[in-house]
Every structure is written in C-alpha cells, then in structure tokens.
N, C-alpha and C. Protein backbone atom coordinates (compact mmCIF):
# COMPACT_ATOMS: atom_id res chain seq x y z
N UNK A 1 7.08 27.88 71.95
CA UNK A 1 6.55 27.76 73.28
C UNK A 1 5.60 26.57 73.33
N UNK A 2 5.62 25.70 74.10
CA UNK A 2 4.72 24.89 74.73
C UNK A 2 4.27 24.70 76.13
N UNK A 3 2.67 24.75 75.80
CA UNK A 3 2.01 24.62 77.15
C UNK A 3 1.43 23.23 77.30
N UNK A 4 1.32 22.90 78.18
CA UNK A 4 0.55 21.61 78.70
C UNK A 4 -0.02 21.80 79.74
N UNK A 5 -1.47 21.35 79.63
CA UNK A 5 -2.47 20.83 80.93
C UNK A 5 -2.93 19.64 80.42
N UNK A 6 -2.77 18.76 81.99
CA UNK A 6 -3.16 17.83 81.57
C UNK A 6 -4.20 16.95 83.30
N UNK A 7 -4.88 16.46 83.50
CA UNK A 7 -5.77 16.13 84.13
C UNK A 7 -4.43 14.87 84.80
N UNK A 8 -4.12 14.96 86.25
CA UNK A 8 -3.57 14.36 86.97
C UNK A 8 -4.63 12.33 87.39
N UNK A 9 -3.95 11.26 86.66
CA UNK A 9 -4.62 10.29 86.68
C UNK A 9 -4.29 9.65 87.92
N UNK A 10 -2.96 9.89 87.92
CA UNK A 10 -2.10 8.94 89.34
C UNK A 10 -1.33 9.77 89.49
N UNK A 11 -0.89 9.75 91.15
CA UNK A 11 0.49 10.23 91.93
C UNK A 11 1.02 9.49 92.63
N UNK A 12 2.33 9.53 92.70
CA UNK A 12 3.35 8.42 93.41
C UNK A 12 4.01 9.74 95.09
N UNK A 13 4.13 9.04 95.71
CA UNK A 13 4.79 9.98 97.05
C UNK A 13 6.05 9.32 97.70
N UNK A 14 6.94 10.16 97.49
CA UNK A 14 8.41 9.17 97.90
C UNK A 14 8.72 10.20 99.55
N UNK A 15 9.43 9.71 100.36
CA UNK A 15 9.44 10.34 101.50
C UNK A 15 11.14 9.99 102.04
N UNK A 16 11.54 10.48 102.28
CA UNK A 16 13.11 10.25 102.93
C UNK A 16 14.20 11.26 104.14
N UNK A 17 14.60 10.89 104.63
CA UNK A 17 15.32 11.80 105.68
C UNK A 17 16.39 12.78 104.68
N UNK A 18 17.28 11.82 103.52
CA UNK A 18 17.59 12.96 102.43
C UNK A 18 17.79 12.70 100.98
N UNK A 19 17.12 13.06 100.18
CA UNK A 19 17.72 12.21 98.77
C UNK A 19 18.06 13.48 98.06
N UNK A 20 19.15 13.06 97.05
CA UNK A 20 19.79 13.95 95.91
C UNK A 20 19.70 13.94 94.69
N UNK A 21 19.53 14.96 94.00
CA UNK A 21 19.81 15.33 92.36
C UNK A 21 21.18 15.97 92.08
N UNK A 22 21.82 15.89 91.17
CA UNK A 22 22.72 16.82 91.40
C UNK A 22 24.40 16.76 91.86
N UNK A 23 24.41 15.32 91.91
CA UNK A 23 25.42 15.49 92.42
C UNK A 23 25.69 15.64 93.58
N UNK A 24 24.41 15.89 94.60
CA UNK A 24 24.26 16.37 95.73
C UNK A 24 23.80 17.30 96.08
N UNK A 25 24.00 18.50 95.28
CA UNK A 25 23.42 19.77 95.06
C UNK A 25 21.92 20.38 95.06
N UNK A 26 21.56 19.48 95.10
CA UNK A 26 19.89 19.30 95.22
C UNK A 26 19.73 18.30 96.11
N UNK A 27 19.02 18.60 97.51
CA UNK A 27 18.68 18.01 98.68
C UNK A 27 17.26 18.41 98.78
N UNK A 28 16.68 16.96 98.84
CA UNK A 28 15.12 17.45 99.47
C UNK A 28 14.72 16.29 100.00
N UNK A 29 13.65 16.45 100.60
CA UNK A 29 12.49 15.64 101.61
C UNK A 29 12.01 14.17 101.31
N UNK A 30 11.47 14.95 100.31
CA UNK A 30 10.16 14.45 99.79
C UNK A 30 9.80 14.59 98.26
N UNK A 31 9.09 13.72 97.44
CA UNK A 31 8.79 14.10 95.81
C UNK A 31 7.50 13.51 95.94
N UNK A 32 6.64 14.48 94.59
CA UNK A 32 5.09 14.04 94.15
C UNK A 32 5.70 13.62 92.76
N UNK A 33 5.23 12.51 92.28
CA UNK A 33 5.47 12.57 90.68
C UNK A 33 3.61 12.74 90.28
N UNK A 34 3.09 13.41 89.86
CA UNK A 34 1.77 13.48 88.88
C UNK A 34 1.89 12.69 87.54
N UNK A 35 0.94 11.96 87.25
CA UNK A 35 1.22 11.34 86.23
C UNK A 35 0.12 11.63 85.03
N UNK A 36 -0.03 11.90 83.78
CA UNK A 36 -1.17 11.99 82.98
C UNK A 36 -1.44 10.48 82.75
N UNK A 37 -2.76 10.26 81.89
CA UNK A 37 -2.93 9.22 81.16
C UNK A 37 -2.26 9.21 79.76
N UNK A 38 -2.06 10.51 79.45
CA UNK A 38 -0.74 10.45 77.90
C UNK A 38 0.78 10.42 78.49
N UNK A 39 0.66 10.24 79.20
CA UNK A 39 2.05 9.56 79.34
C UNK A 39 2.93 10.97 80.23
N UNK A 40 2.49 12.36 80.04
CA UNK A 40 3.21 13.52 80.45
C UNK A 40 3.10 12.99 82.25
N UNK A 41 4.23 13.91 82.84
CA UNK A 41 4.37 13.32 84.06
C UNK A 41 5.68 15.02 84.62
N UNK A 42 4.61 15.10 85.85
CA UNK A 42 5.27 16.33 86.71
C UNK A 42 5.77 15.92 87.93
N UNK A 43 7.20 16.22 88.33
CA UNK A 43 7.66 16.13 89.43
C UNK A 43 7.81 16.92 90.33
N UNK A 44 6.85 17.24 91.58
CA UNK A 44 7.52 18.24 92.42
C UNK A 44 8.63 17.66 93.57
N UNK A 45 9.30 18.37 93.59
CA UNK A 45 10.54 18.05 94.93
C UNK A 45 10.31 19.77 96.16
N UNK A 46 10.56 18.50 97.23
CA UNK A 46 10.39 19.48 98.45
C UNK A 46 11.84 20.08 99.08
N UNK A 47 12.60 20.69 98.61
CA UNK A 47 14.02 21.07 99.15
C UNK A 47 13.91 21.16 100.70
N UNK A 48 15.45 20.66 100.86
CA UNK A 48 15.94 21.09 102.49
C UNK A 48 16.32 22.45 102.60
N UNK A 49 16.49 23.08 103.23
CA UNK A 49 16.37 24.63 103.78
C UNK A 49 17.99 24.63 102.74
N UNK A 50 18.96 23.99 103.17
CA UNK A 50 20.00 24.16 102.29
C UNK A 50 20.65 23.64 100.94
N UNK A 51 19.56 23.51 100.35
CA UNK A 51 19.64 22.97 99.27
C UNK A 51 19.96 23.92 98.08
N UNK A 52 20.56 23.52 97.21
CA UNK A 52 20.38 24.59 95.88
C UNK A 52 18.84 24.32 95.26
N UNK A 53 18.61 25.35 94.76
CA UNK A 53 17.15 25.62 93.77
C UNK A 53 17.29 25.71 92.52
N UNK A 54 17.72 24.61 91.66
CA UNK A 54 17.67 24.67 90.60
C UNK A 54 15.96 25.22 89.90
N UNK A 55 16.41 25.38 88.42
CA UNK A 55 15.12 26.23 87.88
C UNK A 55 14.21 25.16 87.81
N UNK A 56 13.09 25.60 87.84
CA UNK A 56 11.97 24.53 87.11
C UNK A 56 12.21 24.40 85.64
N UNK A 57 11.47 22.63 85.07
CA UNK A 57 11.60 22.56 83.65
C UNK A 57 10.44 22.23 83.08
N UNK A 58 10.27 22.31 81.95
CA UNK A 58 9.30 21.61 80.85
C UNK A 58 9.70 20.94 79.82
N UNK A 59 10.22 20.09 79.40
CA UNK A 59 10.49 19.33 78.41
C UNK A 59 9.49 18.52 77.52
N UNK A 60 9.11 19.35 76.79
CA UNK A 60 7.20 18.73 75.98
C UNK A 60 7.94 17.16 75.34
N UNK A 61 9.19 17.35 74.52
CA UNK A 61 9.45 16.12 73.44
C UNK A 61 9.41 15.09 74.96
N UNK A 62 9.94 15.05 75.78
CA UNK A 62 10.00 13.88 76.69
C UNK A 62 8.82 13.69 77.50
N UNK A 63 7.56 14.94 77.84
CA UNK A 63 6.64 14.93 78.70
C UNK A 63 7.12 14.92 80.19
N UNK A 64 7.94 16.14 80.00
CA UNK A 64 8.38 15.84 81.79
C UNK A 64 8.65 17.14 82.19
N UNK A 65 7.98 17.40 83.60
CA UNK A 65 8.09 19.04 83.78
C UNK A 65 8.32 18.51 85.43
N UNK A 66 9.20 19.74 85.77
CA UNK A 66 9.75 19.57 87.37
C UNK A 66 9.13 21.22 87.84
N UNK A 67 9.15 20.78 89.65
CA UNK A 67 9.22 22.30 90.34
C UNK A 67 10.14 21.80 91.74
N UNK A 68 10.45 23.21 92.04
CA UNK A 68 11.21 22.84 93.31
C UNK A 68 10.75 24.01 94.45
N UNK A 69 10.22 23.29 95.38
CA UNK A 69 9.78 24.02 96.33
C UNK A 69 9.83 24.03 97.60
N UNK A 70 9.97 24.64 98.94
CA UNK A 70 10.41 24.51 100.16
C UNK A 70 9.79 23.10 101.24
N UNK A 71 10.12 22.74 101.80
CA UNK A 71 9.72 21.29 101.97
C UNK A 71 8.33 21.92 102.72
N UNK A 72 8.00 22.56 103.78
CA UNK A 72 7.14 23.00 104.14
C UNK A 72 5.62 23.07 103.64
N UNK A 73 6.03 23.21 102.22
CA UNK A 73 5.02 22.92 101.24
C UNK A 73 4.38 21.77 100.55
N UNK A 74 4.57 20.92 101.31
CA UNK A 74 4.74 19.40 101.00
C UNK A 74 3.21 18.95 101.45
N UNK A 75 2.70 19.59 102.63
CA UNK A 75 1.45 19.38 102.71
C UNK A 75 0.44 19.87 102.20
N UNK A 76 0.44 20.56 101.82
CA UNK A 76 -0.53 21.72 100.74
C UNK A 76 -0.62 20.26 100.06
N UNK A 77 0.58 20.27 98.93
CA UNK A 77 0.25 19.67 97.86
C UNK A 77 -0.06 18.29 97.91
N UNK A 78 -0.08 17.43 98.98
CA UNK A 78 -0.30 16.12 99.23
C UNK A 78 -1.88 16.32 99.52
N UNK A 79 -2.47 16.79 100.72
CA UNK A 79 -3.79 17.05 100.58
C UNK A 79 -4.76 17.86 99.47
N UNK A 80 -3.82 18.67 98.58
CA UNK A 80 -4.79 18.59 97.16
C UNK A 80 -4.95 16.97 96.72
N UNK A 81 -4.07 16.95 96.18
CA UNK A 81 -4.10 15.27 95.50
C UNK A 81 -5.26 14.16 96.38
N UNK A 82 -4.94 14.04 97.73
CA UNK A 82 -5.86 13.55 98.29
C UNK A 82 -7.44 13.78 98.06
N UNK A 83 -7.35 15.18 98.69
CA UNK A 83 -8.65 15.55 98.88
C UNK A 83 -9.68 16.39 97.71
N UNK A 84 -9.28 16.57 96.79
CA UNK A 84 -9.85 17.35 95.90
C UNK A 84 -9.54 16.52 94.38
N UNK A 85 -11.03 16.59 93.27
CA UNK A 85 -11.03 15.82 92.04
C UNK A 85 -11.76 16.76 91.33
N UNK A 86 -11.52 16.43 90.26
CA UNK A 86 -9.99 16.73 89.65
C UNK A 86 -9.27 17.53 89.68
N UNK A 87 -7.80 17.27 89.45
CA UNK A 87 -6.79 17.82 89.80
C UNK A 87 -5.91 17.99 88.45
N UNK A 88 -5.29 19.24 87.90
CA UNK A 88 -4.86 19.32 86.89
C UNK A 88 -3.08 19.43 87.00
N UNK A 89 -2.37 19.50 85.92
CA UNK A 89 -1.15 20.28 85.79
C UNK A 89 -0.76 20.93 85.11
N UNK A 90 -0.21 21.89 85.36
CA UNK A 90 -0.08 23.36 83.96
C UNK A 90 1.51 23.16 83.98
N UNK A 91 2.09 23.12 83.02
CA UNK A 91 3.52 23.28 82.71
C UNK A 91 3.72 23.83 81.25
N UNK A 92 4.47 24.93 81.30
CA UNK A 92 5.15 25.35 80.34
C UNK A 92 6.32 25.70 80.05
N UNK A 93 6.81 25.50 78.92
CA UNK A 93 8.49 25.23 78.36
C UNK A 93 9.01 27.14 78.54
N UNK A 94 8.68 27.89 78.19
CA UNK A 94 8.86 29.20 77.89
C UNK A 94 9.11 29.76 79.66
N UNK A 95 7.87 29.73 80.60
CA UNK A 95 7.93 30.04 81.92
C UNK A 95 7.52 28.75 82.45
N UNK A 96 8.71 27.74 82.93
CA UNK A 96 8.77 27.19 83.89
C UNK A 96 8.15 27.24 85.11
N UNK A 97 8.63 28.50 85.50
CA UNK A 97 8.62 28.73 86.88
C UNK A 97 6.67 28.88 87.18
N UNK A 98 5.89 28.76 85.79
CA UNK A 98 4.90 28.66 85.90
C UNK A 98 3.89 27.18 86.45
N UNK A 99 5.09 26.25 86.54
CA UNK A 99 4.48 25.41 86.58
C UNK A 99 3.55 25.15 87.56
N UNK A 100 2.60 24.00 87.76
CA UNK A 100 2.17 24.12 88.80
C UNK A 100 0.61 23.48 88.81
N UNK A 101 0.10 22.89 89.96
CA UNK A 101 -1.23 21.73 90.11
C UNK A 101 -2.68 22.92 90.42
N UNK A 102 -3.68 22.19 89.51
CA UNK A 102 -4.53 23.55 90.38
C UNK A 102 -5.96 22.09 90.12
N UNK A 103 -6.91 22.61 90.89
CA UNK A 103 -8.34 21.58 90.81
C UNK A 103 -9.53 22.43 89.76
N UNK A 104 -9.82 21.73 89.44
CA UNK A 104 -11.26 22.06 88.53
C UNK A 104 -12.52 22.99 89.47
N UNK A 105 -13.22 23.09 88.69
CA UNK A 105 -14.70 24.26 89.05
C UNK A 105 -15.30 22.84 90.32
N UNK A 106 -15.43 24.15 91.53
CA UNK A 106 -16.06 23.72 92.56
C UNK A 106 -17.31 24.18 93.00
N UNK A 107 -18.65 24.09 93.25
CA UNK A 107 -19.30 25.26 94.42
C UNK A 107 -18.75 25.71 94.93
N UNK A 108 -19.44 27.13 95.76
CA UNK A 108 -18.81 27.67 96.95
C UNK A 108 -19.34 26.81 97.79
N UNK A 109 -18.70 26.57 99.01
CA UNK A 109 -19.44 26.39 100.49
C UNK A 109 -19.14 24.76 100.28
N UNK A 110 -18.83 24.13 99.49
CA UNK A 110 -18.87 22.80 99.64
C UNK A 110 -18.04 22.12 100.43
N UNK A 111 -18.42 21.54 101.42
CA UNK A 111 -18.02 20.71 102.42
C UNK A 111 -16.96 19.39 102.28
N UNK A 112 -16.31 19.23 103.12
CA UNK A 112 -15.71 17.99 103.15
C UNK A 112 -16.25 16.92 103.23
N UNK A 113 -16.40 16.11 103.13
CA UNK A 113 -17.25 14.66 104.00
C UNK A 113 -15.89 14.06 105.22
C-alpha cells in the first residue's frame, strides 16, 4: 500500500465544451491537474452527466493519481485552490476512491478579505 500527501505547489485548469479519455468513453468538462514540488501530480476530471466513471487511480512508481467527479463539482474545487493556503493532496494506491484535496489548520471565524 502506498499513501501520499503532498502540499499542492501549482494547478493548471483546462476548460472545454467536451474532451475525452477513453476512447471516448470518458467525457468531461473540465480538469484540475495539482502539481507537487516532487514531481507527484493529481488529476481531477469533471464528467458529463453521460459519461462512463472510470475508477480513481494512484500510481506511486509514476506519481500520478486521478479522480472523477460530476462536473457540478468543478466549483468547489476551483475556489479551494483559489481561495484557501495551503492546500494538500491525499492519494492512495490501495483506496483510490480515497483520493482527494483538503486545506491545512485554519481559525474558526476567519474571514475572507
């Protein structure tokens, strides 16, 4: 089993009416790639309502972990990245489906600017 967290340095945001994985079989929106400073790098994809859902992955030897999630969800995860520091990524080889971005220790009550 391998886990990885790793502190999100850069994100890339691709946007399109439809792009494919798959052969076609995978249709979505929109992609976040997260990038570490060691080189590991997470892709989320935003599926079209009719898309297949392939599984999530972790691949530690290559540093590359995917999720696939309803496009709807596309803003959540763009305004983390934006608005909140630091920002982590948890991926693991064993539960995939664990993958996933979360932010570091905040106050309560703390405000936006």
């Amino acid at each position: 089993m391998a886990i990885k967290t790793f502190p999100v340095a850069s994100y890339r945001v691709a946007l399109a009416r439809q792009m494919t994985l798959g052969g076609g079989a995978i249709k979505f929106y929109a992609y976040i790639t997260c990038r570490g400073a060691d080189g590991h790098k997470f892709t989320i994809y935003f599926l079209q309502p009719d898309s297949q859902v392939p599984d999530n992955i972790y691949n530690p030897a290559n540093k590359v972990g995917s999720a696939y999630l309803p496009a709807e969800q596309f803003s959540w995860y763009i305004d983390l990245l934006r608005n909140e520091k630091p920002v982590y990524a948890y991926l693991n080889s064993d539960r995939p489906i664990d993958n996933y971005l979360y932010t570091g220790e905040e106050p309560v009550g703390e405000g936006e600017d």
